[in-house]
Protein backbone atom coordinates (compact mmCIF):
# COMPACT_ATOMS: atom_id res chain seq x y z
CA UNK A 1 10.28 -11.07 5.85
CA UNK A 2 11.31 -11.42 9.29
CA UNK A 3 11.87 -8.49 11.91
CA UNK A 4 13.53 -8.56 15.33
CA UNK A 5 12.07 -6.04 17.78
CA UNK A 6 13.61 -5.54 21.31
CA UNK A 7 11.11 -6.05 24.43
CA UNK A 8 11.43 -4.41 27.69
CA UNK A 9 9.40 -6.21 30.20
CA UNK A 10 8.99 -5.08 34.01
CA UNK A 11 8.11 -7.01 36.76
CA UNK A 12 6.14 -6.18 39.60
CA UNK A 13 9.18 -5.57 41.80
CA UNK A 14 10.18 -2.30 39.13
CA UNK A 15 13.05 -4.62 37.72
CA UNK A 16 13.35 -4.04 34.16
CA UNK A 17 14.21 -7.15 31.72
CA UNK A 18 15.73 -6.37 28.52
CA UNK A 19 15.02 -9.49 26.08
CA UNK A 20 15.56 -9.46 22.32
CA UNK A 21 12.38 -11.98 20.68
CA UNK A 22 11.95 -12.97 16.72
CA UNK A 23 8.76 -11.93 15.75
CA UNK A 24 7.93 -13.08 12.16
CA UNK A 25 5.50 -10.54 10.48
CA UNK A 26 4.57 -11.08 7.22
CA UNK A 27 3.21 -9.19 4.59
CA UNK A 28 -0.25 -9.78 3.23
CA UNK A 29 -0.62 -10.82 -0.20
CA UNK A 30 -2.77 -9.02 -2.67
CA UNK A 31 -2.56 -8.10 -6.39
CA UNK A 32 -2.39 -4.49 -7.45
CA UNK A 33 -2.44 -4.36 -11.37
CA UNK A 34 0.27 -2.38 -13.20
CA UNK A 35 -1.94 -1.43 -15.85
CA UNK A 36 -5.84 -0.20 -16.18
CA UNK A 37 -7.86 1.07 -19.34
CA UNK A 38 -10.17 3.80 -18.59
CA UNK A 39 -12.27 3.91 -21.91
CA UNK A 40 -15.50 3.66 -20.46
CA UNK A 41 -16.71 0.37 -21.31
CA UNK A 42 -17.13 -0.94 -17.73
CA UNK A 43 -14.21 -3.39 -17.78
CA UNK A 44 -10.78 -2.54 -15.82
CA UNK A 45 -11.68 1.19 -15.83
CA UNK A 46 -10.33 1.63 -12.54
CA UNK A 47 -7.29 1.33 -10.50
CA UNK A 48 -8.36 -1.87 -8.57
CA UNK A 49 -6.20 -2.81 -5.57
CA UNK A 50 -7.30 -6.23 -3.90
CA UNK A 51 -9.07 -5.58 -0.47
CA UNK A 52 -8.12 -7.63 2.09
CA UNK A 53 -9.34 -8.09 5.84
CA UNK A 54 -7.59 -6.34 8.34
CA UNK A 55 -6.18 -3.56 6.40
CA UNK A 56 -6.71 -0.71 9.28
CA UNK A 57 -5.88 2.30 6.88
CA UNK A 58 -4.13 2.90 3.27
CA UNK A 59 -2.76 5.82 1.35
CA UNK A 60 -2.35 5.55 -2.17
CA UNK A 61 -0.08 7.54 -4.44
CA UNK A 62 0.09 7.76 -7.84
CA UNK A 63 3.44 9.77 -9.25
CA UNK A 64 4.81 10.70 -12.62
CA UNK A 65 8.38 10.00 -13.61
CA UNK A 66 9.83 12.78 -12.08
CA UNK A 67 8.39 12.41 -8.93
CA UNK A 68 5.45 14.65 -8.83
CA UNK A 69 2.36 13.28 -6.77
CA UNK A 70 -0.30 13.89 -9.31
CA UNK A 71 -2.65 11.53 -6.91
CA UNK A 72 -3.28 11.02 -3.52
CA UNK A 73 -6.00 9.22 -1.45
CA UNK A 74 -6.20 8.22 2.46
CA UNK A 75 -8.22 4.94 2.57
CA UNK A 76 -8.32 4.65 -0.90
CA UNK A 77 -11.53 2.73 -2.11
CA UNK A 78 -11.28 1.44 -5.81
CA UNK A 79 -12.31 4.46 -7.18
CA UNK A 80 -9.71 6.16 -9.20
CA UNK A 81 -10.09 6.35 -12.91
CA UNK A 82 -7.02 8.23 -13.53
CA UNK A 83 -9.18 11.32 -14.46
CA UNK A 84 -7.12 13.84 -15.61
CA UNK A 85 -3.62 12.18 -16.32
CA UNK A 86 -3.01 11.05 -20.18
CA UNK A 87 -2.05 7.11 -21.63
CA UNK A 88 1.43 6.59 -19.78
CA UNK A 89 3.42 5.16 -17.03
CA UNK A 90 3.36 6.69 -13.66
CA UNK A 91 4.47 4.94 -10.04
CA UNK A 92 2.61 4.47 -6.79
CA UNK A 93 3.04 4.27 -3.40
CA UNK A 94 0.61 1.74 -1.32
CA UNK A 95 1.16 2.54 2.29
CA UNK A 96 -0.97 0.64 4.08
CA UNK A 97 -1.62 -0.58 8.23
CA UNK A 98 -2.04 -4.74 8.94
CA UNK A 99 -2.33 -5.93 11.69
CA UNK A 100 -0.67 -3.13 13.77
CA UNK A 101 2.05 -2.82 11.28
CA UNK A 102 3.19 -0.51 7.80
CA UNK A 103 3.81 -1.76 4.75
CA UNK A 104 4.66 0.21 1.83
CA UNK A 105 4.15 -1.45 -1.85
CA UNK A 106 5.98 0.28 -5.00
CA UNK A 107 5.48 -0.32 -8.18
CA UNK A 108 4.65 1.40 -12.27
CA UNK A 109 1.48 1.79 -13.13
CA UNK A 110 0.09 1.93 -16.79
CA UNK A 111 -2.80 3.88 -18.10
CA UNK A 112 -3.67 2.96 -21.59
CA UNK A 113 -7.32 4.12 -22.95
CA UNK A 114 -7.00 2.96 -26.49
């Protein structure tokens, strides 16, 4: 996805320069899973989102269908085992900070223990 931000530059003389300049910034890519089984037997019993360098901060939240945050996590760090919430389908929000910049995933989630 490309942006265009404007620049104001000023020179040593006070003069300021209004100049437009493309500036590509691009998303990082990562997988975040739409579905986990808690169950307890070790395998995918957490919400796993890939970690990737240069991630400055994250906030992670997890919503039912009607909007309620039922989860919510600054610098979230692999550890949610949707304690709490039943089998179902819920949404998140991945806000995150790369490289100076915000990025906001969506997405459904499913929890499915059987």
């Amino acid at each position: 996805e490309e942006e265009v931000f404007p620049v104001e530059e000023t020179s040593k003389d006070d003069l300021i320069q209004n100049e437009t300049e493309e500036t590509e910034i691009r998303q990082p890519i990562f997988s975040i899973p739409n579905i986990f089984t808690p169950n307890g037997d070790n395998i995918n019993d957490f919400f796993v989102i890939e970690q990737i360098p240069d991630i400055e901060s994250s906030h992670l939240y997890i919503y039912n269908l009607s909007g309620r945050v039922l989860y919510e996590k600054m610098n979230y760090k692999n550890d949610w085992n949707g304690n709490h919430l039943p089998d179902g389908v819920y949404l998140y929000i991945y806000k995150f900070i790369y490289k100076g910049n915000e990025f906001i995933r969506k997405g459904t989630l499913t929890i499915k223990r059987r």
